[in-house]
Protein backbone atom coordinates (compact mmCIF):
# COMPACT_ATOMS: atom_id res chain seq x y z
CA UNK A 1 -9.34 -1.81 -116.20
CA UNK A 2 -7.89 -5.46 -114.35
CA UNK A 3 -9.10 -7.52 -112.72
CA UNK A 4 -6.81 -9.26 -109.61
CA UNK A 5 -7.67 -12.52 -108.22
CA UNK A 6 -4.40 -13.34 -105.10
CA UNK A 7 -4.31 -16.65 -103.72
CA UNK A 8 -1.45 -18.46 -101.38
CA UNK A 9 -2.49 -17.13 -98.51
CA UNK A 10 -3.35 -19.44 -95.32
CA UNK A 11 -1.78 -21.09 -91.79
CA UNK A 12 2.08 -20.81 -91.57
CA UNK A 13 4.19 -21.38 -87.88
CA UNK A 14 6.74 -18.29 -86.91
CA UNK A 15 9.42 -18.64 -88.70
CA UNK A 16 7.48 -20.42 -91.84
CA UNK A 17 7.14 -19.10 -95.20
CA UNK A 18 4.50 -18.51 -98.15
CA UNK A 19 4.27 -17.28 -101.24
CA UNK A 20 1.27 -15.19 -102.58
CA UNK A 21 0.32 -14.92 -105.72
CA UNK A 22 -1.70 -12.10 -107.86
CA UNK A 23 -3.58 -12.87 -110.85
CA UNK A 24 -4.01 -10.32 -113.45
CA UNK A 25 -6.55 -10.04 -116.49
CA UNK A 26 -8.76 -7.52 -118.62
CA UNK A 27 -5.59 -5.34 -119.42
CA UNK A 28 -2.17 -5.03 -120.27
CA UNK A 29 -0.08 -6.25 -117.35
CA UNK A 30 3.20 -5.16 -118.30
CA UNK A 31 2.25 -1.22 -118.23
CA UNK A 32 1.30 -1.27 -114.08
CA UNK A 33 3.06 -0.73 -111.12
CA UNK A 34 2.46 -3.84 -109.09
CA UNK A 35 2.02 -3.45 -104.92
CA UNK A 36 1.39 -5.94 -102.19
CA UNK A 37 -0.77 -4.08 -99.71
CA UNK A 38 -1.86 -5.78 -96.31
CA UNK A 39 -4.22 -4.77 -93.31
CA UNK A 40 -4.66 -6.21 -90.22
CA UNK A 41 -7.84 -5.68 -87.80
CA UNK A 42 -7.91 -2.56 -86.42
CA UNK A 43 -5.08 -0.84 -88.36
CA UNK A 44 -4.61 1.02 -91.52
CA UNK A 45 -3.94 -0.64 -94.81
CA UNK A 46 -0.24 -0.42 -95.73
CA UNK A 47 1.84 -0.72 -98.40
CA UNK A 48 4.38 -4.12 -97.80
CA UNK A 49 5.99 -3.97 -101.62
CA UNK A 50 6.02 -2.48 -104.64
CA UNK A 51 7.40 -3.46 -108.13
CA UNK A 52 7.14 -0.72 -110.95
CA UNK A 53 6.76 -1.77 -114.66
CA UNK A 54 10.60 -1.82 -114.64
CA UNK A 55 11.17 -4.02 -112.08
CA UNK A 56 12.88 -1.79 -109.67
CA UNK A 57 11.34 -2.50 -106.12
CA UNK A 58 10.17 -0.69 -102.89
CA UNK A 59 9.74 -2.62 -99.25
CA UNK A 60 8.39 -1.00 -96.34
CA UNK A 61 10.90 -1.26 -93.72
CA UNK A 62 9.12 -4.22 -91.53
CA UNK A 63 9.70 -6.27 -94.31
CA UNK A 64 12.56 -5.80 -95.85
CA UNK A 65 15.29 -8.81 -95.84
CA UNK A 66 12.41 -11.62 -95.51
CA UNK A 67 9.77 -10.40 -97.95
CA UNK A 68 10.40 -10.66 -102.44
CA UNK A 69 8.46 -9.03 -104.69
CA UNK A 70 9.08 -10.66 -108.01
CA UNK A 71 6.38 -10.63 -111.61
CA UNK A 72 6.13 -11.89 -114.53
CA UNK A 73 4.62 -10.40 -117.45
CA UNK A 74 4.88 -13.42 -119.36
CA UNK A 75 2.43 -15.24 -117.07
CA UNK A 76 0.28 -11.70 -115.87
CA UNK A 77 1.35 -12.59 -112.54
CA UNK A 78 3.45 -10.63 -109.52
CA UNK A 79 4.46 -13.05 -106.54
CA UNK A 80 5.14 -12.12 -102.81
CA UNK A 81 7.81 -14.46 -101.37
CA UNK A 82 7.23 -13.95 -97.62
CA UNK A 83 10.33 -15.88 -95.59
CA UNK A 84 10.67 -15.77 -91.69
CA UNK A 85 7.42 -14.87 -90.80
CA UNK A 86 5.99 -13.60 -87.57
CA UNK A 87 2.97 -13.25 -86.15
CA UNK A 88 2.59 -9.39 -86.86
CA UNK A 89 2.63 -10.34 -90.34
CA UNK A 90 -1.02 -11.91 -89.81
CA UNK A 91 -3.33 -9.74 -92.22
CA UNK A 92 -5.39 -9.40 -95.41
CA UNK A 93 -2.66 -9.33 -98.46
CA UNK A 94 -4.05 -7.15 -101.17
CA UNK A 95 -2.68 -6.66 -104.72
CA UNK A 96 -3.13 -3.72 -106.39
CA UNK A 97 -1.99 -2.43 -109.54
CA UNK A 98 -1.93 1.30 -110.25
CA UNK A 99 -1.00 3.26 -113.32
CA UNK A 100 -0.66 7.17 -112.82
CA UNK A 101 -4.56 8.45 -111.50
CA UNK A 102 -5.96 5.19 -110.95
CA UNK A 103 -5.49 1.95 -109.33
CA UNK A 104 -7.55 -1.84 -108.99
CA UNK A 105 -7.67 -3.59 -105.56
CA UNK A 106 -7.88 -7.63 -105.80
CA UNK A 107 -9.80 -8.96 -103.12
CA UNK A 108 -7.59 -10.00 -100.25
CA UNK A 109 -5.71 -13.38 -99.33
CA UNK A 110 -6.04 -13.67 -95.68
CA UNK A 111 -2.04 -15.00 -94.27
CA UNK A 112 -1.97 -15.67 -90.38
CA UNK A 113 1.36 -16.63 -88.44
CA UNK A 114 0.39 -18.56 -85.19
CA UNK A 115 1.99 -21.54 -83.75
């Protein structure tokens, strides 16, 4: 199993940016598939990015253009670069990291875009 700890999230005007961060431990990192989930109240939890153990990447279409997925293995670590925010980006950022049958949540950064 792994254990994901995200941080970076907080306070950011329209138009700001942040970058979250995913800590991983307890297994090899290399070997998952690395997503950036988010959910905000009310709505279903949905998948914002995805970086496989190759690198190759997946955005959901709301993002794409503004939000980078990026990891390192070196440092067990996959980053979310999240440029020209708006206020619907304002929800809980999860990391996850899933392997074929299985997959570990972290527990949730909270990002809100307000002015």
């Amino acid at each position: 199993q792994v254990q994901l700890v995200e941080s970076g999230g907080g306070l950011v005007q329209p138009g700001g940016s942040l970058r979250l961060s995913c800590a991983a431990s307890g297994s090899i990192f290399s070997i998952y598939h690395m997503g950036w989930y988010r959910q905000a109240p009310g709505k279903q939890r949905e998948l914002v990015a995805m970086i496989t153990s190759g690198g190759s990447t997946v955005y959901a279409d709301s993002v794409k253009g503004r939000f980078t997925i990026s990891r390192s293995n070196a440092k067990n670590t996959v980053y979310l670069q999240m440029n020209s925010l708006k206020p619907e980006d304002t929800a809980v950022y999860y990391c996850k990291a899933v392997a074929t049958t299985s997959g570990y949540w972290g527990q949730g950064t909270q990002v809100t875009v307000s002015s």
